[in-house]
Protein backbone atom coordinates (compact mmCIF):
# COMPACT_ATOMS: atom_id res chain seq x y z
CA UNK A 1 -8.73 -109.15 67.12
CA UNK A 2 -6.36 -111.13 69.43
CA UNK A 3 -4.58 -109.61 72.11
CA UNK A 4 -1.33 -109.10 71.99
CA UNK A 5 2.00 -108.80 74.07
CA UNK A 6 5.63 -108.08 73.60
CA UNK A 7 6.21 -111.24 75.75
CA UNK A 8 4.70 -113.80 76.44
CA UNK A 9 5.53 -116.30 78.89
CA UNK A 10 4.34 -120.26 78.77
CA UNK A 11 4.41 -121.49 82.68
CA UNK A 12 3.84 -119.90 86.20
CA UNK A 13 7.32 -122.22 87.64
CA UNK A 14 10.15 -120.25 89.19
CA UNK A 15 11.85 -120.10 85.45
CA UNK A 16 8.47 -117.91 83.69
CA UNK A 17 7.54 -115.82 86.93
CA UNK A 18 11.24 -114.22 87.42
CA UNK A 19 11.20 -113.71 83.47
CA UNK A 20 7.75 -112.10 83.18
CA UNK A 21 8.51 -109.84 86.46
CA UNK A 22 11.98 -108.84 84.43
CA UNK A 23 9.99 -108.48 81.35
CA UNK A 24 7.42 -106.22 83.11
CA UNK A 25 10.18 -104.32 84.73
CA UNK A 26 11.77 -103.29 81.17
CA UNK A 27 8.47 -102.10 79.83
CA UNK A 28 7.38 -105.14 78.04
CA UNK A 29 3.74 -105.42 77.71
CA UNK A 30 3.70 -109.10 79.59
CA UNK A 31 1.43 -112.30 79.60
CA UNK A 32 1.87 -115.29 81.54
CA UNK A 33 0.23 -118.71 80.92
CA UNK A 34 -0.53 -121.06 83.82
CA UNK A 35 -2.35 -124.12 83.55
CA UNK A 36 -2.31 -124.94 87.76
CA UNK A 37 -1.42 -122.79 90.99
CA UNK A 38 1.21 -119.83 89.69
CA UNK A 39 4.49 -120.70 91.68
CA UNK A 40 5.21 -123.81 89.56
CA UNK A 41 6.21 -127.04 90.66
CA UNK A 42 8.57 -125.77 92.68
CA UNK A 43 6.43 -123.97 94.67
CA UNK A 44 3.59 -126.49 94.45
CA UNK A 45 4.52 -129.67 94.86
CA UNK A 46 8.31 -129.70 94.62
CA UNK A 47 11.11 -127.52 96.94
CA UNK A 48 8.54 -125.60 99.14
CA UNK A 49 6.20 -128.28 100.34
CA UNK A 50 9.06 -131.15 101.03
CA UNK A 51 11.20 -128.20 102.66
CA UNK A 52 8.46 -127.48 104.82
CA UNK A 53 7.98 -131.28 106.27
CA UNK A 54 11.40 -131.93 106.35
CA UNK A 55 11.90 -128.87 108.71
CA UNK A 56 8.37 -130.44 110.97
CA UNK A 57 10.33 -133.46 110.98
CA UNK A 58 13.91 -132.80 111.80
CA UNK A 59 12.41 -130.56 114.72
CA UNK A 60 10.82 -133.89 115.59
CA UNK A 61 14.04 -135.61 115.51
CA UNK A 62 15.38 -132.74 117.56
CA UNK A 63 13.13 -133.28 120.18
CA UNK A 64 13.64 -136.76 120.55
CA UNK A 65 17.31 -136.44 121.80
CA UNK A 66 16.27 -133.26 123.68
CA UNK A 67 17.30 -134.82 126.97
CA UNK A 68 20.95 -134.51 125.75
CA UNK A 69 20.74 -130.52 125.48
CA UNK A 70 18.84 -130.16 128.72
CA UNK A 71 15.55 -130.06 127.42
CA UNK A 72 13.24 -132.77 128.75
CA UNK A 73 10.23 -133.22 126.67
CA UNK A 74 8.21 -136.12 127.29
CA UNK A 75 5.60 -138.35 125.11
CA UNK A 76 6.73 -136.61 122.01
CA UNK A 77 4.37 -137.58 118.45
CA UNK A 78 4.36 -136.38 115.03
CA UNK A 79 1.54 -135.13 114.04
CA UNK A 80 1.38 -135.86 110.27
CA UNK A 81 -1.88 -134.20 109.15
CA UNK A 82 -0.44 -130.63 111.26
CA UNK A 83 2.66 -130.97 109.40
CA UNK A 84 0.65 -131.26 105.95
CA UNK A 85 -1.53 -128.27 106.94
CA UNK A 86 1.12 -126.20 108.28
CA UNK A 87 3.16 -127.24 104.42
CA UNK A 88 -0.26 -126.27 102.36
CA UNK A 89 -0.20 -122.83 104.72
CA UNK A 90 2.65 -122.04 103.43
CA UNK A 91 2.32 -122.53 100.04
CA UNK A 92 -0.22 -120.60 99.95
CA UNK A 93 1.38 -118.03 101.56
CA UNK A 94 3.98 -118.12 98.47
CA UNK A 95 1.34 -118.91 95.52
CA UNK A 96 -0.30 -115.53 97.01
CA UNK A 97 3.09 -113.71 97.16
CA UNK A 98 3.71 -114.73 93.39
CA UNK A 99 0.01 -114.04 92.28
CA UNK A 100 0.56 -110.46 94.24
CA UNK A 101 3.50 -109.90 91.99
CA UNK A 102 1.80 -110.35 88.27
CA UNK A 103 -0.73 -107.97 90.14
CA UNK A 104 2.01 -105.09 90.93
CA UNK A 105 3.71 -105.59 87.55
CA UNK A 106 0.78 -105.40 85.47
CA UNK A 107 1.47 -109.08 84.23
CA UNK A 108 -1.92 -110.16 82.68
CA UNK A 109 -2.61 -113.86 83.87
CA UNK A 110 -3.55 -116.10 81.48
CA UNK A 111 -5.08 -119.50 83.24
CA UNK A 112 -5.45 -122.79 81.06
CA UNK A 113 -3.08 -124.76 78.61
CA UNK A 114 -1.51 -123.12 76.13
CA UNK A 115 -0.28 -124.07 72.33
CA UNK A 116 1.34 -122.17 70.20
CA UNK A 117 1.35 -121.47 66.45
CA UNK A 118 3.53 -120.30 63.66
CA UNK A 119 1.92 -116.98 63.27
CA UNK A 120 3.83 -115.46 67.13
CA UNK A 121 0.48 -116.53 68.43
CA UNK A 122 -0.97 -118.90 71.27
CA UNK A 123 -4.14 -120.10 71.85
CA UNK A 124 -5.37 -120.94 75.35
CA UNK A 125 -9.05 -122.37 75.89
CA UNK A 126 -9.55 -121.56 72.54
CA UNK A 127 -8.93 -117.60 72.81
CA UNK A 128 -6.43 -116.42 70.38
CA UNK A 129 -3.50 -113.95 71.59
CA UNK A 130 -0.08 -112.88 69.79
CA UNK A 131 3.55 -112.09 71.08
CA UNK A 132 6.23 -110.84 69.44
CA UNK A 133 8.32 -113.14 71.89
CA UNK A 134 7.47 -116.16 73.58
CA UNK A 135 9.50 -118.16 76.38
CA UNK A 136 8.45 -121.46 76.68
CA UNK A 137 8.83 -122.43 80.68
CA UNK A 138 6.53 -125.83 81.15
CA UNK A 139 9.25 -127.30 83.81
CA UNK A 140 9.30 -130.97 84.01
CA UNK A 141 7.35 -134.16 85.31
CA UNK A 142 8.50 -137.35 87.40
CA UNK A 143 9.91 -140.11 85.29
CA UNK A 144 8.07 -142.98 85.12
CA UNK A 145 10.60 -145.87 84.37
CA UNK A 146 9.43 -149.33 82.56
CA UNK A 147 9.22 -151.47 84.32
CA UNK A 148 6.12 -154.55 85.66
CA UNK A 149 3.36 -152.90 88.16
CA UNK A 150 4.89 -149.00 88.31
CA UNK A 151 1.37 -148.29 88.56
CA UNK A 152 1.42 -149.59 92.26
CA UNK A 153 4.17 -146.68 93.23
CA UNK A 154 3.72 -142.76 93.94
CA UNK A 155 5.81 -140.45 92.79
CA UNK A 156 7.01 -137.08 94.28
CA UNK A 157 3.30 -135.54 93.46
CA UNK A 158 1.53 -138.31 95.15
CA UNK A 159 3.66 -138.82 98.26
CA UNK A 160 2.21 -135.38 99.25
CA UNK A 161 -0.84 -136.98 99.69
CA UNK A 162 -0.19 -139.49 102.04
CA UNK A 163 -2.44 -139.67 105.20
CA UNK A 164 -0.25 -141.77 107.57
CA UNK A 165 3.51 -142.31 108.22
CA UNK A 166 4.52 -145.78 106.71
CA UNK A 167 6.17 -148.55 108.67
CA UNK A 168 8.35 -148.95 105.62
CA UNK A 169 9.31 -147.49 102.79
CA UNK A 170 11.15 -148.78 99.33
CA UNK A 171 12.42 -145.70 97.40
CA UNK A 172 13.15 -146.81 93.74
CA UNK A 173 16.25 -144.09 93.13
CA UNK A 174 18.76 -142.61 95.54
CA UNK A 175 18.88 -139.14 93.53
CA UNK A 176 18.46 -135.96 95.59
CA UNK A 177 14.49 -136.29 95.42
CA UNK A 178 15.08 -140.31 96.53
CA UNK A 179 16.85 -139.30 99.46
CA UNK A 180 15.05 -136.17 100.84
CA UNK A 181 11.52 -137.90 101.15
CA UNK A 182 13.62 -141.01 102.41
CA UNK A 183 15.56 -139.27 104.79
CA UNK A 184 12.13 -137.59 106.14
CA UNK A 185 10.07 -140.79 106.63
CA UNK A 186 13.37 -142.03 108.06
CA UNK A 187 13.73 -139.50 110.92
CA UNK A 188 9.90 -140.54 111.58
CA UNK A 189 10.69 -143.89 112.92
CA UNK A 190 9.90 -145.71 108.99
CA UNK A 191 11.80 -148.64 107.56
CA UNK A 192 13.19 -146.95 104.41
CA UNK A 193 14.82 -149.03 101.75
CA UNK A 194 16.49 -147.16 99.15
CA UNK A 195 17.48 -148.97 95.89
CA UNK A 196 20.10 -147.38 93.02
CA UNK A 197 21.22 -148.33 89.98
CA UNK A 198 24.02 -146.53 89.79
CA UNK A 199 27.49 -147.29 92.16
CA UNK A 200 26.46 -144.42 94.61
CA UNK A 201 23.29 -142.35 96.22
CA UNK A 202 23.49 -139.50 95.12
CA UNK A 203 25.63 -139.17 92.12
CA UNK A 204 26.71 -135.42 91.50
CA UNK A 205 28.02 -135.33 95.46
CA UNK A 206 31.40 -135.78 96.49
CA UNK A 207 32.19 -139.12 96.70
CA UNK A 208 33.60 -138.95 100.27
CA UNK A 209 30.86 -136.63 101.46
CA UNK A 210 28.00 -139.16 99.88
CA UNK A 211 29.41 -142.05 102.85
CA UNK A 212 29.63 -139.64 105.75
CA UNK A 213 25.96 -139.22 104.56
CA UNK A 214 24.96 -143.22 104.27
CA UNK A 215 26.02 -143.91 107.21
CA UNK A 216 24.27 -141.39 108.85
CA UNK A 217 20.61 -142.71 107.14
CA UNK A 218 21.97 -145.97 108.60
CA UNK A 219 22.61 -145.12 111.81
CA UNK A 220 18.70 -143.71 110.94
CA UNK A 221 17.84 -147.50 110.60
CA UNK A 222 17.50 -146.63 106.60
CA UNK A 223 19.00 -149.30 103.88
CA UNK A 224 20.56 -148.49 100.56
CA UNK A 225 21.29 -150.90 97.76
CA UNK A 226 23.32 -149.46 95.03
CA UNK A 227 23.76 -151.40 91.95
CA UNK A 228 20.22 -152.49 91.90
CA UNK A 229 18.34 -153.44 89.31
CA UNK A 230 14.19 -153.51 90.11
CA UNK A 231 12.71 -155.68 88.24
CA UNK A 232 9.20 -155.78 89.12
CA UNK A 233 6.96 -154.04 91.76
CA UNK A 234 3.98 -156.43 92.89
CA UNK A 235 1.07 -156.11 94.99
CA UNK A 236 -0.61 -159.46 97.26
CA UNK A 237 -2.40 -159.81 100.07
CA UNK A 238 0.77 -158.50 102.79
CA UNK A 239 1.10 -154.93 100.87
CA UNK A 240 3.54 -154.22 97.89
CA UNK A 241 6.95 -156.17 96.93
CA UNK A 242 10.03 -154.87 95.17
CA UNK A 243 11.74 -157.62 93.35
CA UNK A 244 14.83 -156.30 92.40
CA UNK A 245 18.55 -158.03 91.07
CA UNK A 246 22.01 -157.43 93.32
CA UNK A 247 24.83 -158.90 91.17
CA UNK A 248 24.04 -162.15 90.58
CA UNK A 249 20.81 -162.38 93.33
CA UNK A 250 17.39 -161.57 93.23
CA UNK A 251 16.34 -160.27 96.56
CA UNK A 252 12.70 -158.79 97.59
CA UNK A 253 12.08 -155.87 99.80
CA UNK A 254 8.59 -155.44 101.51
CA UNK A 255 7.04 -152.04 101.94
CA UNK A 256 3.62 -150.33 101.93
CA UNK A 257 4.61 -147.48 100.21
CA UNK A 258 7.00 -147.31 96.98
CA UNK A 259 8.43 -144.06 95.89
CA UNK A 260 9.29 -143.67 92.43
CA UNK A 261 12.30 -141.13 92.10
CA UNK A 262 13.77 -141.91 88.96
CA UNK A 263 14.25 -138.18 88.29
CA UNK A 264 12.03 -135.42 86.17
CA UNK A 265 11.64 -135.41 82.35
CA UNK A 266 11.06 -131.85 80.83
CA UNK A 267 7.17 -131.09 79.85
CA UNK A 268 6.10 -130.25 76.37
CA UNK A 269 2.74 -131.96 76.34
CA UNK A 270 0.52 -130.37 73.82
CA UNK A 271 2.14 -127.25 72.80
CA UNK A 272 2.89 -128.46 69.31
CA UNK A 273 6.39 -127.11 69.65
CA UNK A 274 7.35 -129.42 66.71
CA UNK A 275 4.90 -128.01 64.35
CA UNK A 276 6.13 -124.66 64.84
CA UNK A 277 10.09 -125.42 63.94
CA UNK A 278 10.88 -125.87 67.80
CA UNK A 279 13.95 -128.62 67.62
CA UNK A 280 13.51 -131.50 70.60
CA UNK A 281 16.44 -133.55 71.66
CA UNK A 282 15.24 -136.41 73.64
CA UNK A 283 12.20 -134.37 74.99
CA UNK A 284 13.90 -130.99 75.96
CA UNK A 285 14.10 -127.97 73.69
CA UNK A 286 16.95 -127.39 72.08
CA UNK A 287 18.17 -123.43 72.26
CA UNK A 288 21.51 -122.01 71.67
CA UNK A 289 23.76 -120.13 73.91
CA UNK A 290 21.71 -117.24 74.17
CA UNK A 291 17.89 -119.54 74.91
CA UNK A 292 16.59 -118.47 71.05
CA UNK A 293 15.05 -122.10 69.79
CA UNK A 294 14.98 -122.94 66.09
CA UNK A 295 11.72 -121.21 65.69
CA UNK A 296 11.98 -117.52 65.16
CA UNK A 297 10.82 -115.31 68.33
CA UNK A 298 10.08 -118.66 70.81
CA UNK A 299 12.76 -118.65 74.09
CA UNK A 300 12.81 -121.48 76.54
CA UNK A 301 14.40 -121.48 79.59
CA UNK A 302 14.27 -124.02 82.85
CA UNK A 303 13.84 -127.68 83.32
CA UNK A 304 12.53 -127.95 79.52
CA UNK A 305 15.49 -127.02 78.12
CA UNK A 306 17.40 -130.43 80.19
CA UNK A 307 20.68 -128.99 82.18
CA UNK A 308 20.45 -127.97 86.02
CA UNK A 309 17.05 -128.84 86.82
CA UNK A 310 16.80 -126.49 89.92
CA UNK A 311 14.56 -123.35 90.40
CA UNK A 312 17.13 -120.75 90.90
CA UNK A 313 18.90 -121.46 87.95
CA UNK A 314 15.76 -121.64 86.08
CA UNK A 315 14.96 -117.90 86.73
CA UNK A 316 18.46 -116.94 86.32
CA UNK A 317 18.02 -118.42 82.65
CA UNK A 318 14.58 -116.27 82.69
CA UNK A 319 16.18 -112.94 83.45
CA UNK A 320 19.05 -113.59 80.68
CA UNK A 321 16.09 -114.58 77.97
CA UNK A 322 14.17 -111.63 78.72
CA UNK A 323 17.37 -109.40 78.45
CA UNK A 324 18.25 -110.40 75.62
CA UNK A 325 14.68 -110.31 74.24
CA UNK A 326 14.31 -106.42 75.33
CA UNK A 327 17.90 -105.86 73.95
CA UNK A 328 19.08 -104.64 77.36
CA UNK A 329 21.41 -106.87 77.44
CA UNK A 330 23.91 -109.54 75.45
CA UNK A 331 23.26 -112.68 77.65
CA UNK A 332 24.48 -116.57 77.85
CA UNK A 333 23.80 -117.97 80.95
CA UNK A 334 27.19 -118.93 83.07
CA UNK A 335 26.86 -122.51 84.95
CA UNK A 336 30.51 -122.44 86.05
CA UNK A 337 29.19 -122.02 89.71
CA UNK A 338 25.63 -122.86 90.21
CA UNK A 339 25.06 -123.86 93.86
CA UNK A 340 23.19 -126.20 94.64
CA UNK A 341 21.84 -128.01 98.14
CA UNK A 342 19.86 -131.41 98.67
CA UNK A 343 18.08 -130.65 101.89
CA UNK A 344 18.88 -133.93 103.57
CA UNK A 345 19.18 -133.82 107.62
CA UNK A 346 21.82 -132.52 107.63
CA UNK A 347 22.19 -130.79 104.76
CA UNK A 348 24.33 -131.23 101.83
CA UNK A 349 25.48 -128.37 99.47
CA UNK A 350 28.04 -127.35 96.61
CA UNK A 351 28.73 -124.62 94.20
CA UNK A 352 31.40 -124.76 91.56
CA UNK A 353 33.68 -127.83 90.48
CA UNK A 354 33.74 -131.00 93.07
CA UNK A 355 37.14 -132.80 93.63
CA UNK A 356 37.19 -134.99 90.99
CA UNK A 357 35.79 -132.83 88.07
CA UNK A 358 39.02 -130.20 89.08
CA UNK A 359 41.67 -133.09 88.94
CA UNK A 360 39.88 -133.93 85.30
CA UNK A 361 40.47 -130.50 84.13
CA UNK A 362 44.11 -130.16 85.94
């Protein structure tokens, strides 16, 4: 006989965590499926660990100009295989803390990949188990854009990886992700090059806020290019080349490292979502104003649903599925004032409408 739940969630990420916890927490006999480390993206390989070497390297920076505050601190390095220890300590620290949560909520732990059927059930490593409810929270992936040799760039996964700091940099996308890891390998003495397609780095930021910012990853010795068009990324015998069009010129930047940041695309990889009834728009599940899909009984909340990609509206959307599911509550999720903050040095952040959006709407 299969086992069965009253919920069932599909992905560890900061989305299916918060709802199994709430789930759990309203007497819901609770599953969670997790293919990798529980924490999600997020806590993996997304906010946590580029948080964590953007703080090593803004001290850095810090410390540099310490003269000017009075403290003198000479022959000062960055260490980059410290920082990337110190970064993996603590997200272990926080794939623990997670893990010790399932454990205090009686959440059984499901590890592998999960797909679901028509009969409320999913099947992961070939066990069978049922669920009167499932939320489907798989997250997202980089976007890997079309165009000649993307296979010579890293993306946001990869860049975690790297073993030495770069003497330069090409970022391909001046989006929030574009311009964190740029801003970082900036403030550590690399030649970054950022190139966007669109009339502005990042986009969804105040227009007047966005230059104070470039010129301050200028002043960085950092580059941007908006309105750029890459049209090829090729490898020879000096490192990698980004060919890329600037009105009506084609100009080449040189770098030993290209970043791909072309944003995230939501994951449904071998769920079988559409054989179940599950609508997809473009790759993201639809669900109506309350996270129901088409399919009777399957949820989805998070980056897989499209919207505000960020982790702390993702579990916001968790805790109003799992509500609703448990009929504690009538929920739609409220966007009207989601903050958000790209952790840049310094810092930007917003919550509710920007200037422009509030002159739109009078």
């Amino acid at each position: 006989m299969p086992e069965r739940f009253d919920v069932a969630v599909i992905g560890g990420g900061p989305g299916g965590y918060v709802a199994a916890v709430r789930a759990a927490q309203l007497g819901a006999r609770t599953a969670i499926v997790e293919k990798d480390r529980l924490g999600g993206t997020c806590v993996v390989r997304g906010c946590i660990p580029t948080k964590a070497m953007l703080q090593s390297s803004e001290l850095y920076s810090i410390l540099q100009r310490g003269a000017d505050f009075g403290v003198v601190a000479e022959q000062v390095r960055f260490d980059l295989n410290a920082a990337s220890r110190r970064r993996d300590k603590v997200v272990d620290q926080l794939v623990n803390g997670v893990e010790g949560l399932m454990k205090a909520n009686g959440i059984q732990v499901i590890r592998g990949s999960a797909r679901l059927d028509e009969r409320s059930g999913f099947s992961v490593n070939g066990d069978r188990s049922e669920a009167e409810n499932i939320i489907v929270a798989t997250g997202s992936v980089p976007a890997r854009i079309p165009i000649p040799g993307v296979e010579h760039t890293i993306d946001s996964d990869a860049i975690l990886g790297l073993q030495e700091i770069p003497q330069t940099m090409a970022v391909i996308g001046g989006g929030v992700v574009g311009m964190e890891w740029g801003a970082l390998y900036a403030a550590l003495g690399t030649k970054v090059t950022v190139l966007e397609l669109l009339p502005q780095i990042l986009p969804m930021v105040e227009t007047d806020m966005v230059g104070l910012y470039r010129r301050h990853f200028e002043k960085l010795g950092g580059i941007v290019h908006t309105e750029a068009r890459v049209k090829e990324v090729a490898r020879n015998r000096d490192g990698l080349h980004v060919r890329f069009g600037l009105g009506e010129e084609t100009l080449d930047v040189h770098a030993e490292v290209v970043l791909l940041a072309t944003g995230r695309v939501p994951y449904t990889a071998g769920l079988g979502l559409d054989e179940i009834g599950v609508e997809l728009d473009g790759g993201r599940v639809v669900v109506d104003d309350h996270l129901r899909t088409a399919a009777p009984g399957v949820w989805a909340i998070g980056d897989v649903i499209g919207g505000i990609m960020l982790a702390h509206v993702a579990s916001y959307e968790g805790v109003c599925a799992v509500e609703n599911i448990c009929g504690y509550a009538d929920r739609s999720p409220d966007y009207h004032a989601a903050p958000n903050c790209i952790y840049t040095d310094p810092e930007i952040a917003n919550v509710g409408l920007g200037e422009k959006e509030a002159r739109e709407r009078g």
